[in-house]
C-alpha atoms as a PDB file:
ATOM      1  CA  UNK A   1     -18.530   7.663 -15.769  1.00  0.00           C
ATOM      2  CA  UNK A   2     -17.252   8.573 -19.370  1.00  0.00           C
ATOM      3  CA  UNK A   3     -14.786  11.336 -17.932  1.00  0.00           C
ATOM      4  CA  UNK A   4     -11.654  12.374 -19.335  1.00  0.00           C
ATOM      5  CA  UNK A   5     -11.427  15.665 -17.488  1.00  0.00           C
ATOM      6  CA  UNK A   6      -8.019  17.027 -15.757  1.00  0.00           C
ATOM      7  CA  UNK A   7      -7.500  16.612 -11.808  1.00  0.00           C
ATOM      8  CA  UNK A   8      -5.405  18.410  -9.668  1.00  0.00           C
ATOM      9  CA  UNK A   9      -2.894  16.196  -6.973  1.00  0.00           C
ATOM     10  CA  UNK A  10      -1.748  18.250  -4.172  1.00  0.00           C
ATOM     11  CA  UNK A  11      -0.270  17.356  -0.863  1.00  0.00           C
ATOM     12  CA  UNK A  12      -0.442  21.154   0.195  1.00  0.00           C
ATOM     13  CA  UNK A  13       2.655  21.371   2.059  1.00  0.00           C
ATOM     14  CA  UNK A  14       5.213  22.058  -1.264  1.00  0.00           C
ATOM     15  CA  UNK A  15       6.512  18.012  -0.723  1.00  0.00           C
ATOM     16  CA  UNK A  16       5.931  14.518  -2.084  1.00  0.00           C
ATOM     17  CA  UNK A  17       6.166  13.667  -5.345  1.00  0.00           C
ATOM     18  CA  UNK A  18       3.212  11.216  -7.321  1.00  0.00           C
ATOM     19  CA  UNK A  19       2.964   8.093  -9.354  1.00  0.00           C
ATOM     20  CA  UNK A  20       0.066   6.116 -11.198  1.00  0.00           C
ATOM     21  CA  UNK A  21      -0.854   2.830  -9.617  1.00  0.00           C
ATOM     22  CA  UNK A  22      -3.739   2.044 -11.955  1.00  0.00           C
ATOM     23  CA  UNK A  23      -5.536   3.599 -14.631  1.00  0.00           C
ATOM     24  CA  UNK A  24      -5.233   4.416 -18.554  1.00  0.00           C
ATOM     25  CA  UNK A  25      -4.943   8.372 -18.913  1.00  0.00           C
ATOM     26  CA  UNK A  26      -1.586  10.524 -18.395  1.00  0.00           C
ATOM     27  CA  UNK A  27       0.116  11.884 -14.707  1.00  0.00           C
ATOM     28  CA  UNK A  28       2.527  14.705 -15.068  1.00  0.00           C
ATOM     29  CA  UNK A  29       4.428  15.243 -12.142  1.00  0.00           C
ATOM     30  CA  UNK A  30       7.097  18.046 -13.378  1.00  0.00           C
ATOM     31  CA  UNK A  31       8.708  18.796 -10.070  1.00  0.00           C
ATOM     32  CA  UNK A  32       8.346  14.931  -8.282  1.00  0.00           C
ATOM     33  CA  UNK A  33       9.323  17.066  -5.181  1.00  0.00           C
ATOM     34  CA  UNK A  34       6.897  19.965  -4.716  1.00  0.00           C
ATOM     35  CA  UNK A  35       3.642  17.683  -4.130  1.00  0.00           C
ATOM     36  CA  UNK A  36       1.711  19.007  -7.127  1.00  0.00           C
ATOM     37  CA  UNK A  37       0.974  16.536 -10.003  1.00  0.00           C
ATOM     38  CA  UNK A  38      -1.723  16.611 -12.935  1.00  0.00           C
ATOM     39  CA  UNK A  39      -3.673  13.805 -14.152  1.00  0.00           C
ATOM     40  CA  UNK A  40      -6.026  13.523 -17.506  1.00  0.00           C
ATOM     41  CA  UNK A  41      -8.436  10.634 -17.048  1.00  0.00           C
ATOM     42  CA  UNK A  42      -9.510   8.344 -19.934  1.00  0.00           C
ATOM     43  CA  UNK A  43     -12.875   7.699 -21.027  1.00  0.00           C
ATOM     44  CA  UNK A  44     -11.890   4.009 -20.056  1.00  0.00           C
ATOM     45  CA  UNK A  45     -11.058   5.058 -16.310  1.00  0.00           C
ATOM     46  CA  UNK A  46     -14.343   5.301 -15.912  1.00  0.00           C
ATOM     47  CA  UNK A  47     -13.825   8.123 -13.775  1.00  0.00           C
ATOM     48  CA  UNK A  48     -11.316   5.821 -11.242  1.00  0.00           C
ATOM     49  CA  UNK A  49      -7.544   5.912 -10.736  1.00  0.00           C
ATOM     50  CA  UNK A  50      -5.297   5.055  -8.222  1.00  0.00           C
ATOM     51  CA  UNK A  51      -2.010   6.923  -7.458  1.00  0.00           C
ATOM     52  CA  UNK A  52       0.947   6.450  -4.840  1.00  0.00           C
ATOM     53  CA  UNK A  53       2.516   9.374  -2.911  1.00  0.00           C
ATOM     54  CA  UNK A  54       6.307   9.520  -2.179  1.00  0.00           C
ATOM     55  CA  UNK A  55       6.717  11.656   0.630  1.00  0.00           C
ATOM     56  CA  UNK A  56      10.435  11.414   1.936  1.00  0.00           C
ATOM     57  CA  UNK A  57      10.522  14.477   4.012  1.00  0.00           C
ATOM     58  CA  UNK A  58       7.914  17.343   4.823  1.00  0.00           C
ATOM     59  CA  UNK A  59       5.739  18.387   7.256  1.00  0.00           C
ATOM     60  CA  UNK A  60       4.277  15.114   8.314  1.00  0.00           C
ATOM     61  CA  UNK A  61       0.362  15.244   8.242  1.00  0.00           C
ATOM     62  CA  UNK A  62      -1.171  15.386   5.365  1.00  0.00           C
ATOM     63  CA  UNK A  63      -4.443  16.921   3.697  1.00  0.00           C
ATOM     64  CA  UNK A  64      -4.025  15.640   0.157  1.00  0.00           C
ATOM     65  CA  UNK A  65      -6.551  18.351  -2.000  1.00  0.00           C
ATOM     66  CA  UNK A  66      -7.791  17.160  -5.432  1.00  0.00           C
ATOM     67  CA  UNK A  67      -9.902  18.877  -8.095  1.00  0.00           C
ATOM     68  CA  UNK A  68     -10.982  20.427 -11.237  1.00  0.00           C
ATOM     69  CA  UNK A  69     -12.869  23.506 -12.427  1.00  0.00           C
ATOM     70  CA  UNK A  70     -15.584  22.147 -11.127  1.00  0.00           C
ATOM     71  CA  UNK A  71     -15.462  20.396  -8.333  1.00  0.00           C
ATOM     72  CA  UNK A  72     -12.889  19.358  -5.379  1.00  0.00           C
ATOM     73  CA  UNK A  73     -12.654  16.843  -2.979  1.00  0.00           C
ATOM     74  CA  UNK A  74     -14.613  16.975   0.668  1.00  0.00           C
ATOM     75  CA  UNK A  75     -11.490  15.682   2.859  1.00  0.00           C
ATOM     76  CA  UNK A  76     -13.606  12.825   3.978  1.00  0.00           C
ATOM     77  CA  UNK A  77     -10.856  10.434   3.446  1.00  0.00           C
ATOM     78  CA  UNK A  78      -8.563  12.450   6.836  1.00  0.00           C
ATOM     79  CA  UNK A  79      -5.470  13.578   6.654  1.00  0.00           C
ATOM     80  CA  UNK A  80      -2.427  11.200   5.762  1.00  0.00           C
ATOM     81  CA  UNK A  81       0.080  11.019   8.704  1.00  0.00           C
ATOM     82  CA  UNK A  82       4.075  10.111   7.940  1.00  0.00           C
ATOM     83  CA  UNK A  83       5.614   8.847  10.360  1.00  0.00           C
ATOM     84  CA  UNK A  84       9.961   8.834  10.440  1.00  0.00           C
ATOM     85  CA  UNK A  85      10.164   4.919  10.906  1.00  0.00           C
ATOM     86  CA  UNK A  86       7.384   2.522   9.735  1.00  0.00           C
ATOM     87  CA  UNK A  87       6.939  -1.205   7.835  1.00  0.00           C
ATOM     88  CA  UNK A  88       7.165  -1.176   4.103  1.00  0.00           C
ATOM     89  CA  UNK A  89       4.836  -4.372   3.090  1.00  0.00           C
ATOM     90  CA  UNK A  90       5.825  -5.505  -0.390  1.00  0.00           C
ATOM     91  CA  UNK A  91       5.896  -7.872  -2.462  1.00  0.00           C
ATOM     92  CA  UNK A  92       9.733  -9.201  -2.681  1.00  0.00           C
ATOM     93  CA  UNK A  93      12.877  -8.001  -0.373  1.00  0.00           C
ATOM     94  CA  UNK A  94      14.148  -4.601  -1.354  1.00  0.00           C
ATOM     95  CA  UNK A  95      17.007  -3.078  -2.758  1.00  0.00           C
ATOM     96  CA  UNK A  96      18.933  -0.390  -0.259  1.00  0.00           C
ATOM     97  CA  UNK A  97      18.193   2.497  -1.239  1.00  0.00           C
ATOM     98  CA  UNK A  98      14.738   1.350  -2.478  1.00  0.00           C
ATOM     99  CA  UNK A  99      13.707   2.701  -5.842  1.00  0.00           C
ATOM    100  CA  UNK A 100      11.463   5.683  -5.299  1.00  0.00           C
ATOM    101  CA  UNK A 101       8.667   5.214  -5.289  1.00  0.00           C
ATOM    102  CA  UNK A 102       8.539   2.021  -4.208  1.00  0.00           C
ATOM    103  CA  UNK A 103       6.195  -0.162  -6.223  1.00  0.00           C
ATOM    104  CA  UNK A 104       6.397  -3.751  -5.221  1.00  0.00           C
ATOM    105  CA  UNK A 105       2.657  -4.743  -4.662  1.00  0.00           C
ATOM    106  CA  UNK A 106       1.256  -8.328  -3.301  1.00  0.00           C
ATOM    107  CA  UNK A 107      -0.891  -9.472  -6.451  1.00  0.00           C
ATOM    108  CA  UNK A 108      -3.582 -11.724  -6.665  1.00  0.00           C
ATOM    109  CA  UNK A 109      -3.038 -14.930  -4.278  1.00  0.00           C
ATOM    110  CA  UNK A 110      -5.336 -18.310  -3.813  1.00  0.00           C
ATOM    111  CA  UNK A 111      -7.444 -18.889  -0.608  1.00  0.00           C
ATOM    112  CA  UNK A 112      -6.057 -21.899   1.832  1.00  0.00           C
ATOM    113  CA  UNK A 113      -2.550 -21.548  -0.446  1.00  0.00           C
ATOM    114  CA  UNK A 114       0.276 -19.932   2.030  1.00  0.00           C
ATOM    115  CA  UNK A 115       2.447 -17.257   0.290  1.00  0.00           C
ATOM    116  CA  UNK A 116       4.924 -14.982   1.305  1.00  0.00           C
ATOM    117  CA  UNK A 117       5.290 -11.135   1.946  1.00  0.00           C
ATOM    118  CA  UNK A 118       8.414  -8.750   2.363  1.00  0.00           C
ATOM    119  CA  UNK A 119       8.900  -6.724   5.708  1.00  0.00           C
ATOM    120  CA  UNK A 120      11.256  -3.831   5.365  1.00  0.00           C
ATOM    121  CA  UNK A 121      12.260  -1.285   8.216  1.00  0.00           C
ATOM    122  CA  UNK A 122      12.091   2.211   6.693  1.00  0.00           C
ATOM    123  CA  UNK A 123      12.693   5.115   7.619  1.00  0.00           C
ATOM    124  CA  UNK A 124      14.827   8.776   7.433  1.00  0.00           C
ATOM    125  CA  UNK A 125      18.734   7.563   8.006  1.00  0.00           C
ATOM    126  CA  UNK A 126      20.206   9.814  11.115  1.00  0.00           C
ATOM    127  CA  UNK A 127      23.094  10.126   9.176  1.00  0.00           C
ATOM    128  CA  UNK A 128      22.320  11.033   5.616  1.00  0.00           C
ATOM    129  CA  UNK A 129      18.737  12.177   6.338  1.00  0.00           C
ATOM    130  CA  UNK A 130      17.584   9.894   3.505  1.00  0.00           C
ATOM    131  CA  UNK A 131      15.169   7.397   3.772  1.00  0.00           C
ATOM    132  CA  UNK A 132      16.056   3.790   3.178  1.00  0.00           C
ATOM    133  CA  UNK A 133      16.130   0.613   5.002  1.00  0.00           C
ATOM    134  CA  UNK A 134      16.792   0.398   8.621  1.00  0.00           C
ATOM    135  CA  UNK A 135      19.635  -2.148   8.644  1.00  0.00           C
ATOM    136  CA  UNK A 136      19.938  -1.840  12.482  1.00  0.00           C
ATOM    137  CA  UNK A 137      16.432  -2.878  12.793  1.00  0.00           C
ATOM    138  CA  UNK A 138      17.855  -7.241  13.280  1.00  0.00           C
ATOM    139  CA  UNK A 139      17.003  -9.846  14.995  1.00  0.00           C
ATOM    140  CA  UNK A 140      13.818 -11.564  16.642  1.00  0.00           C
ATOM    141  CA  UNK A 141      10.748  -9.555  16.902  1.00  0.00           C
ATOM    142  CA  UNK A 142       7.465 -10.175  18.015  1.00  0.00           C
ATOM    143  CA  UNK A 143       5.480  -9.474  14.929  1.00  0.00           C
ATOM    144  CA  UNK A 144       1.373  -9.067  14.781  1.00  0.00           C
ATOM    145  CA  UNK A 145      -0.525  -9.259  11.385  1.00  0.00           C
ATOM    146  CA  UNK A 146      -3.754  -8.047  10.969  1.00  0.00           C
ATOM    147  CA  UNK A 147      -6.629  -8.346   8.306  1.00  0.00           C
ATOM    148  CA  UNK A 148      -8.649  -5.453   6.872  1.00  0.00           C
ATOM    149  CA  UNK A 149     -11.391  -6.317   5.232  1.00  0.00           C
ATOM    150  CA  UNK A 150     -12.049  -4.460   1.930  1.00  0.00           C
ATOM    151  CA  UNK A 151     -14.190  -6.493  -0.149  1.00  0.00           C
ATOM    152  CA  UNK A 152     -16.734  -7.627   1.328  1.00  0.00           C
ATOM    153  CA  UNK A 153     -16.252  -4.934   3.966  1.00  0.00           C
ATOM    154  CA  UNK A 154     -16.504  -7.665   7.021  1.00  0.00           C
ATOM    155  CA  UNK A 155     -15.142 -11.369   7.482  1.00  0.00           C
ATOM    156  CA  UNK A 156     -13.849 -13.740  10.712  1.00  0.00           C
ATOM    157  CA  UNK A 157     -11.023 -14.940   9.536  1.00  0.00           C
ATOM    158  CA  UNK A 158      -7.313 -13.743   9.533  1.00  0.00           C
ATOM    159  CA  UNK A 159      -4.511 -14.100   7.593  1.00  0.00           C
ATOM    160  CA  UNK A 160      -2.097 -16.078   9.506  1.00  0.00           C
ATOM    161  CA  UNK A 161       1.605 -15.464  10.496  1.00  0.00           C
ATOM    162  CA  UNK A 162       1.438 -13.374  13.599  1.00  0.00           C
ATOM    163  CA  UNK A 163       4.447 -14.685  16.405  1.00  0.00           C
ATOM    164  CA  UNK A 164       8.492 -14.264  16.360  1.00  0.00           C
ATOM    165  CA  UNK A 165       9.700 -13.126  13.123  1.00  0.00           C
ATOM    166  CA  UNK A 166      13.658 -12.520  12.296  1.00  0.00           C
ATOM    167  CA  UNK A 167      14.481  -9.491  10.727  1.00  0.00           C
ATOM    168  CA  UNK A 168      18.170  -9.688   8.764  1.00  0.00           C
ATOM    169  CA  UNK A 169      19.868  -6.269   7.678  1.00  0.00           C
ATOM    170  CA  UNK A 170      16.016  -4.191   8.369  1.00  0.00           C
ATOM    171  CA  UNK A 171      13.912  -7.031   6.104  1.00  0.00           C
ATOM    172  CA  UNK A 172      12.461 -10.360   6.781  1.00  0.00           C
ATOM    173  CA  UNK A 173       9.747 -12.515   4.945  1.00  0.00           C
ATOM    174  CA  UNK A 174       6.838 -13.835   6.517  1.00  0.00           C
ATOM    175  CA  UNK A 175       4.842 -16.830   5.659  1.00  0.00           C
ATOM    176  CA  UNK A 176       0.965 -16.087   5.536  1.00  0.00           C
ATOM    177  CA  UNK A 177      -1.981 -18.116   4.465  1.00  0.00           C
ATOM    178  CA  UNK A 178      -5.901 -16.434   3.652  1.00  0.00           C
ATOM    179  CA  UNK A 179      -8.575 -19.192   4.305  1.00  0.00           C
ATOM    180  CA  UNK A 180     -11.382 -17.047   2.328  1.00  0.00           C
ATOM    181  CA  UNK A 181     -11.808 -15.426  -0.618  1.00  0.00           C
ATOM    182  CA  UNK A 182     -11.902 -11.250  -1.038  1.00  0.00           C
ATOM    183  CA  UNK A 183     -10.132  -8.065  -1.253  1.00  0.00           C
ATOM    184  CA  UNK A 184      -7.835  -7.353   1.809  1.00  0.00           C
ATOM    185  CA  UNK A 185      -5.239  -5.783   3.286  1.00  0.00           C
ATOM    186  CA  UNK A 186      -2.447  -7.158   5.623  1.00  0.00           C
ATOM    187  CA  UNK A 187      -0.883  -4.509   8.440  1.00  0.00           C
ATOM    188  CA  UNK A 188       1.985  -5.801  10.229  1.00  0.00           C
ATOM    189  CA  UNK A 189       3.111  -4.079  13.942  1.00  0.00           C
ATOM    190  CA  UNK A 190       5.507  -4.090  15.951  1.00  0.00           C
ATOM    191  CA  UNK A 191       4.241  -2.716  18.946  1.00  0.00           C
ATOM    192  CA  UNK A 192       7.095  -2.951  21.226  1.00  0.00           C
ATOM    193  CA  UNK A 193       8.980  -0.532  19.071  1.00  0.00           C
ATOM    194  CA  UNK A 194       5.874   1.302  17.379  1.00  0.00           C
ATOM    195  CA  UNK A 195       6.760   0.446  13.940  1.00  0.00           C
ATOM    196  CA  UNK A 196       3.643  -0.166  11.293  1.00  0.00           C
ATOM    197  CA  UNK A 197       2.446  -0.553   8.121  1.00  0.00           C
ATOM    198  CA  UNK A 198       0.516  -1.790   5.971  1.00  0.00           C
ATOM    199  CA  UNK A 199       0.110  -3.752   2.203  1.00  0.00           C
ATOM    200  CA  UNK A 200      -1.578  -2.771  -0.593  1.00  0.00           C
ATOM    201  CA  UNK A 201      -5.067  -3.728  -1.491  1.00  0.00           C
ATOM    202  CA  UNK A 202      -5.299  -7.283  -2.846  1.00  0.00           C
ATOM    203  CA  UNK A 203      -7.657  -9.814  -4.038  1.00  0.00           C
ATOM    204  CA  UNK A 204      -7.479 -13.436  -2.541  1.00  0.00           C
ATOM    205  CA  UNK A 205      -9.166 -16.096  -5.143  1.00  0.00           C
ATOM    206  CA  UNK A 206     -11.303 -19.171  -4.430  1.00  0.00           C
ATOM    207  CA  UNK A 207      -8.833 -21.996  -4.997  1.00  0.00           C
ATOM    208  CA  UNK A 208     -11.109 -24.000  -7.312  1.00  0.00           C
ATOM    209  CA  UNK A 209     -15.248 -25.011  -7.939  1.00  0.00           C
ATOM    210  CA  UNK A 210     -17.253 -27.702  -7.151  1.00  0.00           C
ATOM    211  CA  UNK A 211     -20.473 -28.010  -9.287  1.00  0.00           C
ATOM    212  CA  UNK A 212     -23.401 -30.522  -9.005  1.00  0.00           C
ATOM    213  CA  UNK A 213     -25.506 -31.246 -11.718  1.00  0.00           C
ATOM    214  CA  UNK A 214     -28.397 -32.134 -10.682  1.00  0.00           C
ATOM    215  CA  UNK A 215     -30.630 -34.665 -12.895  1.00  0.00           C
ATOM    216  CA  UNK A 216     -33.780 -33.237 -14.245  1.00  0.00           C
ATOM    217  CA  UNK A 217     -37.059 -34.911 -13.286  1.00  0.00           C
END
């Protein structure tokens, strides 16, 4: 839809601060603290945007509220839980401290091709009470990837790289490989020590056509 209307971003607990992921009109996030942000869609949104929330400390669920003068949001989407210690799935290895937010998505990668994504420990510091990187988080750990499937919604295959992965300083990089084409997303766990998370949303490509002509009769 042609709407260039104003929206409303609220976490509703007074923390978290917002940034645009994708679309054309203007976010104003005044206080990048309090949870509240504004955002004017244009026409050539087409009534779409995407936004990331930076949520270093707060109350740790989550209803985010959205709306206008008209209309608001029906919750349908659940309530965001943060958790104190979880996987940041990037693109590359991360600075410590990480920029804020962080914005280091996988883009656009070629079916049967292996690539590589960054693991990072993160999590609130016991010290400083900041979030960063877990540095102490080293060594082998038994790693399990799993495949969401966004685009089409359903699929049998996995993206590969589950098994022992070493972690250096909180980070490691991890060789996976997508045999079919689609938008997905990658989660990585560690369930031994119940850490998690997850990539952003990505498209994996065919690798190349094959067309047959076929001679007319």
């Amino acid at each position: 839809q042609a709407y260039s209307g104003t929206v409303t971003l609220n976490t509703q607990t007074g923390a978290g601060g917002w940034s645009l992921v994708s679309g054309t009109g203007s976010l104003v996030d005044a206080n990048t603290s309090d949870g509240l942000a504004f955002y004017t869609f244009d026409e050539a949104d087409n009534g779409v945007a995407s936004f990331s929330l930076y949520y270093p400390s707060g109350t740790n669920i989550v209803d985010v509220d959205v709306y206008d003068e008209s209309a608001r949001d029906d919750d349908s989407e659940g309530n965001l839980v943060f958790s104190a210690t979880g996987f940041s799935v990037t693109a590359s290895t991360l600075p410590n401290p990480p920029s804020a937010p962080i914005n280091d998505p996988i883009s656009a990668q070629v079916a049967g091709q292996a690539f590589q994504i960054a693991v990072a420990a993160y999590g609130i510091d016991s010290d400083s009470g900041e979030c960063g990187i877990i540095e102490t988080y080293v060594g082998n750990k038994n790693i399990t990837l799993s495949t969401t499937y966004n685009n089409p919604t359903s699929g049998t295959l996995a993206a590969s790289g589950t098994g022992v992965v070493s972690f250096s300083s909180g980070q490691a990089l991890i060789n996976t490989q997508y045999n079919d084409v689609g938008s997905i997303t990658i989660s990585v766990n560690d369930s031994s020590e119940n850490v998690s998370g997850q990539s952003n949303d990505f498209v994996v490509k065919p690798d190349d056509f094959s067309i047959v002509v076929e001679d007319n009769p």
